[in-house]
C-alpha atoms as a PDB file:
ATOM      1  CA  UNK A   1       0.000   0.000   0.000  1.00  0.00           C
ATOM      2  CA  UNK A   2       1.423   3.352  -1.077  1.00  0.00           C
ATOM      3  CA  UNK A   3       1.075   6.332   1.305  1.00  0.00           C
ATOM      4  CA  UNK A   4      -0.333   6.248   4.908  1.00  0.00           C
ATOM      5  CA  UNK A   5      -0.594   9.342   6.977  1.00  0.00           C
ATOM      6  CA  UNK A   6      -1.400   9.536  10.628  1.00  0.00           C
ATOM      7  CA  UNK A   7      -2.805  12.813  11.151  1.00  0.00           C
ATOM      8  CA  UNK A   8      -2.018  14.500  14.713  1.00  0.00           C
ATOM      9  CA  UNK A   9      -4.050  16.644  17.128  1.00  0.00           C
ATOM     10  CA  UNK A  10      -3.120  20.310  15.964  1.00  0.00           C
ATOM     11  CA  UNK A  11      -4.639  22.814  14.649  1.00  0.00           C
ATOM     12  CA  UNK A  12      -5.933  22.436  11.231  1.00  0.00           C
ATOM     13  CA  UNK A  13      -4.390  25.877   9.833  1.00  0.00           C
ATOM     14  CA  UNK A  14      -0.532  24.104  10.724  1.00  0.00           C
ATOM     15  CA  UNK A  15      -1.561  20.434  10.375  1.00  0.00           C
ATOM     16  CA  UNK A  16      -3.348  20.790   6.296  1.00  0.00           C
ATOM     17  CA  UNK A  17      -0.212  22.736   5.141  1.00  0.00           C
ATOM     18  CA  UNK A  18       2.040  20.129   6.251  1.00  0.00           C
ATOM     19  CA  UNK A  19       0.072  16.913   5.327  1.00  0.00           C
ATOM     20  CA  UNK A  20      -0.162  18.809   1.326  1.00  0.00           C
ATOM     21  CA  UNK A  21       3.357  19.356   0.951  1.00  0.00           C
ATOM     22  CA  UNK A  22       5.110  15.759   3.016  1.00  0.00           C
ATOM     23  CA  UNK A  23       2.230  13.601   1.998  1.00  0.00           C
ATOM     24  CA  UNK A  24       1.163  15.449  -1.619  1.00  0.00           C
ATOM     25  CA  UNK A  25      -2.737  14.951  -0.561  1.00  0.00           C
ATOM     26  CA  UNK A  26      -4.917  17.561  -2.262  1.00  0.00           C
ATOM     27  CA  UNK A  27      -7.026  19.462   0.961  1.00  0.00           C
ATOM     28  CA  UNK A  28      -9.540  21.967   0.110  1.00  0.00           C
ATOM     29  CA  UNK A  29     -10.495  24.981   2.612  1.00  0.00           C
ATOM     30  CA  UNK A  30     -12.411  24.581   5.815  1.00  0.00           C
ATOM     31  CA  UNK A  31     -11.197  21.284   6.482  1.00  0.00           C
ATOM     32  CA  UNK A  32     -11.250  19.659  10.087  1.00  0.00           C
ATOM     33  CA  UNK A  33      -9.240  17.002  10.509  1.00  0.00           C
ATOM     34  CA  UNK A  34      -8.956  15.375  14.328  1.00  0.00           C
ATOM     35  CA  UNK A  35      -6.769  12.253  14.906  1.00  0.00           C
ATOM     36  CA  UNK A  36      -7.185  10.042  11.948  1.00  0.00           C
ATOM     37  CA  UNK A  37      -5.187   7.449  10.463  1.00  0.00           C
ATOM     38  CA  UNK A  38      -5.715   6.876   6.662  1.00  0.00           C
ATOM     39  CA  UNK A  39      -3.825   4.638   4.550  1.00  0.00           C
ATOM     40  CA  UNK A  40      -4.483   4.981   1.232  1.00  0.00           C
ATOM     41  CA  UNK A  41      -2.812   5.584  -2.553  1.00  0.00           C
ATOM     42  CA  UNK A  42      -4.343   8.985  -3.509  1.00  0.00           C
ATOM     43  CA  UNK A  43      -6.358  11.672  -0.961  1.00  0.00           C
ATOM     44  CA  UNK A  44      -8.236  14.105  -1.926  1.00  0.00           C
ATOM     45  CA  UNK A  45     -10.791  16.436   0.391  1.00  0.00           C
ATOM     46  CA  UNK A  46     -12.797  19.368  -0.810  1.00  0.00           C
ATOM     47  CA  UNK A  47     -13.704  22.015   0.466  1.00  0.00           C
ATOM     48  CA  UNK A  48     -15.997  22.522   4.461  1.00  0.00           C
ATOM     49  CA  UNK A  49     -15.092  18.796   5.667  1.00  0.00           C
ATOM     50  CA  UNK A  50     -14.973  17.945   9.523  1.00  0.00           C
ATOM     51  CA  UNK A  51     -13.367  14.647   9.971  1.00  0.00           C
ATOM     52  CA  UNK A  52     -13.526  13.568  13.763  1.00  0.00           C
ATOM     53  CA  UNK A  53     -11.266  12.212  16.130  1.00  0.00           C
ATOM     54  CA  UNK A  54     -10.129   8.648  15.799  1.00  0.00           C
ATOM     55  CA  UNK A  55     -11.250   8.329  11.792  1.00  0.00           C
ATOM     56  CA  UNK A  56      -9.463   5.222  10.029  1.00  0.00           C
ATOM     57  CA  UNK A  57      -9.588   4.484   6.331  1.00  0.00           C
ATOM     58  CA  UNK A  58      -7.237   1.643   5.318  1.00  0.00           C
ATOM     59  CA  UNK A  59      -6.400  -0.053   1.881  1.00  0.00           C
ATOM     60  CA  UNK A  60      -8.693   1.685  -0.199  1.00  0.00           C
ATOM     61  CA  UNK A  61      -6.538   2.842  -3.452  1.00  0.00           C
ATOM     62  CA  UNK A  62      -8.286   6.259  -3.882  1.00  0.00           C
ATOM     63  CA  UNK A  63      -9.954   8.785  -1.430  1.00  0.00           C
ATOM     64  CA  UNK A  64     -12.170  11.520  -2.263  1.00  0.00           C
ATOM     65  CA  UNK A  65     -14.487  13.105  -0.007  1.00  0.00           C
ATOM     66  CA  UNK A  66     -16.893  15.923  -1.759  1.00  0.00           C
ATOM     67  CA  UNK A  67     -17.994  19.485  -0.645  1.00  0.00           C
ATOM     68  CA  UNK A  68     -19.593  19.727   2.752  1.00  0.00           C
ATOM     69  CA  UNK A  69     -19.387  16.134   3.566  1.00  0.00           C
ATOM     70  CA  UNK A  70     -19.311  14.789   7.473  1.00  0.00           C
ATOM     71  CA  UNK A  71     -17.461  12.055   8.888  1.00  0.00           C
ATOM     72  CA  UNK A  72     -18.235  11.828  12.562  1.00  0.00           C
ATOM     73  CA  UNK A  73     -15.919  10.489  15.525  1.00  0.00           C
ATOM     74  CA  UNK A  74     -14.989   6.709  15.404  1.00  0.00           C
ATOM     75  CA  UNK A  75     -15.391   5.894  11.863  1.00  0.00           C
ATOM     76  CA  UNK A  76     -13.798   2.686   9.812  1.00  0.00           C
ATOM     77  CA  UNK A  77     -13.606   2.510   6.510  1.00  0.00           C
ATOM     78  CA  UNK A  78     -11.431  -0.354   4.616  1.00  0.00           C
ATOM     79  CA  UNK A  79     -11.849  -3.122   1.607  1.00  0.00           C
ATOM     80  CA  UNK A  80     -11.937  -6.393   1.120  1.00  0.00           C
ATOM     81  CA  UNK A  81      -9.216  -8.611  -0.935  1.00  0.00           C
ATOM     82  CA  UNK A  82     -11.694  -9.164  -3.830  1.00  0.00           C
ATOM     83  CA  UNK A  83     -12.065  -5.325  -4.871  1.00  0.00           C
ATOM     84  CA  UNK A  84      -8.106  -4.526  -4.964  1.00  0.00           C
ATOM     85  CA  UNK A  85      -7.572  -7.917  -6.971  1.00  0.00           C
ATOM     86  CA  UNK A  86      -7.101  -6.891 -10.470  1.00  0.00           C
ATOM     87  CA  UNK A  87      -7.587 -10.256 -11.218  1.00  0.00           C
ATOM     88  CA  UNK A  88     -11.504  -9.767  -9.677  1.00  0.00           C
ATOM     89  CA  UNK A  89     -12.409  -6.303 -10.589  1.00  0.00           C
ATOM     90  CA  UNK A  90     -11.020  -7.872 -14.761  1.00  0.00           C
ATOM     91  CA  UNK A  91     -14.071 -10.548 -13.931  1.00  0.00           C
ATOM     92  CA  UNK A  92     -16.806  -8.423 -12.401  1.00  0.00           C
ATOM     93  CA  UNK A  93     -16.118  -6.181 -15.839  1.00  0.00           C
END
């Protein structure tokens, strides 16, 4: 799995800067970002997006959250072997 970021407690106006240019995600404006742990190929968040504390989205290739979406405290999000299988996603078409 390509990159993984583990984002820390600190304010968002320090922490967004810092995650765009080490980790090359794409952030939009207005984001909130608590502790969260995402491991994933590509990240992209647009614009108004509160992510809360303790958020973990693992093994899923690509990432993008839309304008003025919500992801509340305590939230897992991952995949299963079959969808990252090229040889399954060639058989499901």
């Amino acid at each position: 799995m390509g990159l993984s970021v583990f984002v820390m407690p600190v304010p968002s106006s320090l922490k967004n800067p810092i995650d765009c240019r080490v980790f090359g995600v794409k952030v939009g404006e207005d984001v909130r970002i608590g502790l969260a742990w995402m491991q994933v190929n590509r990240l992209e968040i647009a614009d108004h997006v509160p992510i809360g504390q303790l958020t973990r989205i693992k093994g899923i290739p690509m990432v993008q959250i839309g304008d003025h979406a919500s992801l509340g405290p305590a939230n897992t999000f991952t995949v299963t072997y079959e969808f990252t299988n090229e040889r399954t996603q060639a058989e499901r078409g």
